[in-house]
C-alpha atoms as a PDB file:
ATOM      1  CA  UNK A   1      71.616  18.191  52.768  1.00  0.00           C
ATOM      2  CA  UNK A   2      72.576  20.425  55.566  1.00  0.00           C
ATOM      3  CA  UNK A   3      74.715  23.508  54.459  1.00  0.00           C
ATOM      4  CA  UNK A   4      76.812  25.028  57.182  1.00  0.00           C
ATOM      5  CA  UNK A   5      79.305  27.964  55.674  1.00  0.00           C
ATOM      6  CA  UNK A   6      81.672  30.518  57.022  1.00  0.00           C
ATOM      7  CA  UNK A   7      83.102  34.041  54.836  1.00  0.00           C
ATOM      8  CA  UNK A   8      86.084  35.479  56.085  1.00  0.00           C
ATOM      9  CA  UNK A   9      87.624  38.579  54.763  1.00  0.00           C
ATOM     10  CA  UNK A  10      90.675  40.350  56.335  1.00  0.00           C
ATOM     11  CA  UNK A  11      92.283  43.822  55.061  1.00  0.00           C
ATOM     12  CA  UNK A  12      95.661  45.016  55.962  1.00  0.00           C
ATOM     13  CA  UNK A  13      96.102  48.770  55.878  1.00  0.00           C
ATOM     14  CA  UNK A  14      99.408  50.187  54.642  1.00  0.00           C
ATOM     15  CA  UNK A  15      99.342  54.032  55.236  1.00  0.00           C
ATOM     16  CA  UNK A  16      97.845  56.334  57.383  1.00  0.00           C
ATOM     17  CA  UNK A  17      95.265  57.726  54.862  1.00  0.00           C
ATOM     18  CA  UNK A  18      94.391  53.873  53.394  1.00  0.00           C
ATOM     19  CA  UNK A  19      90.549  52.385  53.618  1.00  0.00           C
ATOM     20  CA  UNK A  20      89.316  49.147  53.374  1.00  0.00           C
ATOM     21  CA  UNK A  21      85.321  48.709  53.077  1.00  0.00           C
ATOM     22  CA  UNK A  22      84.984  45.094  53.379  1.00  0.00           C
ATOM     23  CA  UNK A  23      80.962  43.676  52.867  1.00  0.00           C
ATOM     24  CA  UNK A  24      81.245  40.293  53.102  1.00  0.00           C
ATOM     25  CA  UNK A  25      78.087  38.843  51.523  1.00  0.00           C
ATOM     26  CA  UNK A  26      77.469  35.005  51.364  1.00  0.00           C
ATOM     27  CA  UNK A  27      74.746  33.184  48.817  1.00  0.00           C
ATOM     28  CA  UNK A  28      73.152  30.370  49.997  1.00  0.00           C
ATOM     29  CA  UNK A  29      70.867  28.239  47.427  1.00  0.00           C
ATOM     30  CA  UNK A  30      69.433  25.546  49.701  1.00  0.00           C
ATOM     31  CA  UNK A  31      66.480  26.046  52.385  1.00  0.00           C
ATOM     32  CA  UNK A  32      68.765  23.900  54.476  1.00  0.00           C
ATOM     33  CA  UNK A  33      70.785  25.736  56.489  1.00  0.00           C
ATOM     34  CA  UNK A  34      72.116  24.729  59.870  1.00  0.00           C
ATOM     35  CA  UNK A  35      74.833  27.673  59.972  1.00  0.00           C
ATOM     36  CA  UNK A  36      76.285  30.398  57.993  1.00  0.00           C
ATOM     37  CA  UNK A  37      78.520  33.388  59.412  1.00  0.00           C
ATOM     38  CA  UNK A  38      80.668  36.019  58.279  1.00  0.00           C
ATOM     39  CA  UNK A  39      83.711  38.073  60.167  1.00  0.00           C
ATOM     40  CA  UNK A  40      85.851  40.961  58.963  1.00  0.00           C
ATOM     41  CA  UNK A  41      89.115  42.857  60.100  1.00  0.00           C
ATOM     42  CA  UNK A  42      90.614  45.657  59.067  1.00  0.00           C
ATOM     43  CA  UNK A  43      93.456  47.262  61.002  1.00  0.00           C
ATOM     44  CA  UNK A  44      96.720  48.786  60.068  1.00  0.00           C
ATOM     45  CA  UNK A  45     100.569  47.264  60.267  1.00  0.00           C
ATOM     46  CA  UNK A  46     101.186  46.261  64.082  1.00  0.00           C
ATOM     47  CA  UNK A  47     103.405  49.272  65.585  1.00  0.00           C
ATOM     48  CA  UNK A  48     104.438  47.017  68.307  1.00  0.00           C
ATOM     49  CA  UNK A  49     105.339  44.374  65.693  1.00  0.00           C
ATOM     50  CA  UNK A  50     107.019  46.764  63.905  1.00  0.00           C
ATOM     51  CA  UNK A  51     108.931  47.761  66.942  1.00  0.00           C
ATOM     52  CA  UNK A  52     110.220  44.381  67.824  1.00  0.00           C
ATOM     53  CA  UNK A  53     111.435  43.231  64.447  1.00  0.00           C
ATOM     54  CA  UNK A  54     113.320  46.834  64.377  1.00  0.00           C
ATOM     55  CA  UNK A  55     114.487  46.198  67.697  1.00  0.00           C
ATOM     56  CA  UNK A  56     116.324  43.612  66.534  1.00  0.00           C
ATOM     57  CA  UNK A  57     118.128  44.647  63.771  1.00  0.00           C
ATOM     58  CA  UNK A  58     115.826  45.555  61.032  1.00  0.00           C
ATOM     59  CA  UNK A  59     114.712  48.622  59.255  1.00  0.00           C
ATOM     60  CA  UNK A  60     111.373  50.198  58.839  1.00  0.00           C
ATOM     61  CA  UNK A  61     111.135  48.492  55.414  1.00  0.00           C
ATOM     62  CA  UNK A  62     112.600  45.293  55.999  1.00  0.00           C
ATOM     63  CA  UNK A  63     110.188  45.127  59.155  1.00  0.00           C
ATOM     64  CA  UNK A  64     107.157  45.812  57.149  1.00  0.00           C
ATOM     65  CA  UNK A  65     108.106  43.527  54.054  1.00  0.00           C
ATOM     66  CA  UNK A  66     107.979  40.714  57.090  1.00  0.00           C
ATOM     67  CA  UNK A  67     104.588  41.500  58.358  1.00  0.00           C
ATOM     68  CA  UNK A  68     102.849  41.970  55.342  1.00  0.00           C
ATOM     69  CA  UNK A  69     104.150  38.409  53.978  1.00  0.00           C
ATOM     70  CA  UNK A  70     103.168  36.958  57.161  1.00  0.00           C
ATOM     71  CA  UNK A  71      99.478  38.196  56.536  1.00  0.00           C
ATOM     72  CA  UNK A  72      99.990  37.083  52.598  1.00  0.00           C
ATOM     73  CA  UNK A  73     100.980  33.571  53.882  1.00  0.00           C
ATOM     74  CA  UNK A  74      98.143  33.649  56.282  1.00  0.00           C
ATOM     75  CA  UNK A  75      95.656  33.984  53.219  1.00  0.00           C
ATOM     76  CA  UNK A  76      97.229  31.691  50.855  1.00  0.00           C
ATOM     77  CA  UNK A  77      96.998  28.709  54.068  1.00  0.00           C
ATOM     78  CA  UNK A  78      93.403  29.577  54.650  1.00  0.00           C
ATOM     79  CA  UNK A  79      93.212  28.862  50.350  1.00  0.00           C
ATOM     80  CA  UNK A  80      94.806  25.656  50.891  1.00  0.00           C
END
């Protein structure tokens, strides 16, 4: 049996002073591998994002509420 695997791990940042350490770590119990990789990301709220959504009508908290489900939603499709 070939195994062939992929991690993922994002991290959204909230405030200025937040930190993420992300160590994505995979264990593989089978000689045969044919591929296994790992990415992370960490970065804060998009201030450009942020800027458009308030640029059309909503406020700093309303804009961020959007983003941050958007990211949520992200995750729980990847689960799916």
């Amino acid at each position: 049996m070939h195994a062939s695997t992929f991690l993922g791990a994002h991290a959204l940042l909230m405030q200025k002073d937040a930190l993420a350490q992300v160590i994505p770590a995979l264990e593989i119990e089978t000689a045969d591998v044919q591929r296994a990789g790992h990415a992370t990301t960490v970065s804060p709220l998009d201030e450009e994002q942020m800027f458009y959504l308030m640029s059309r009508g909503m406020n700093e908290d309303e804009a961020k509420q959007v983003l941050v489900e958007g990211f949520v939603q992200e995750v729980f499709n990847d689960l799916a």
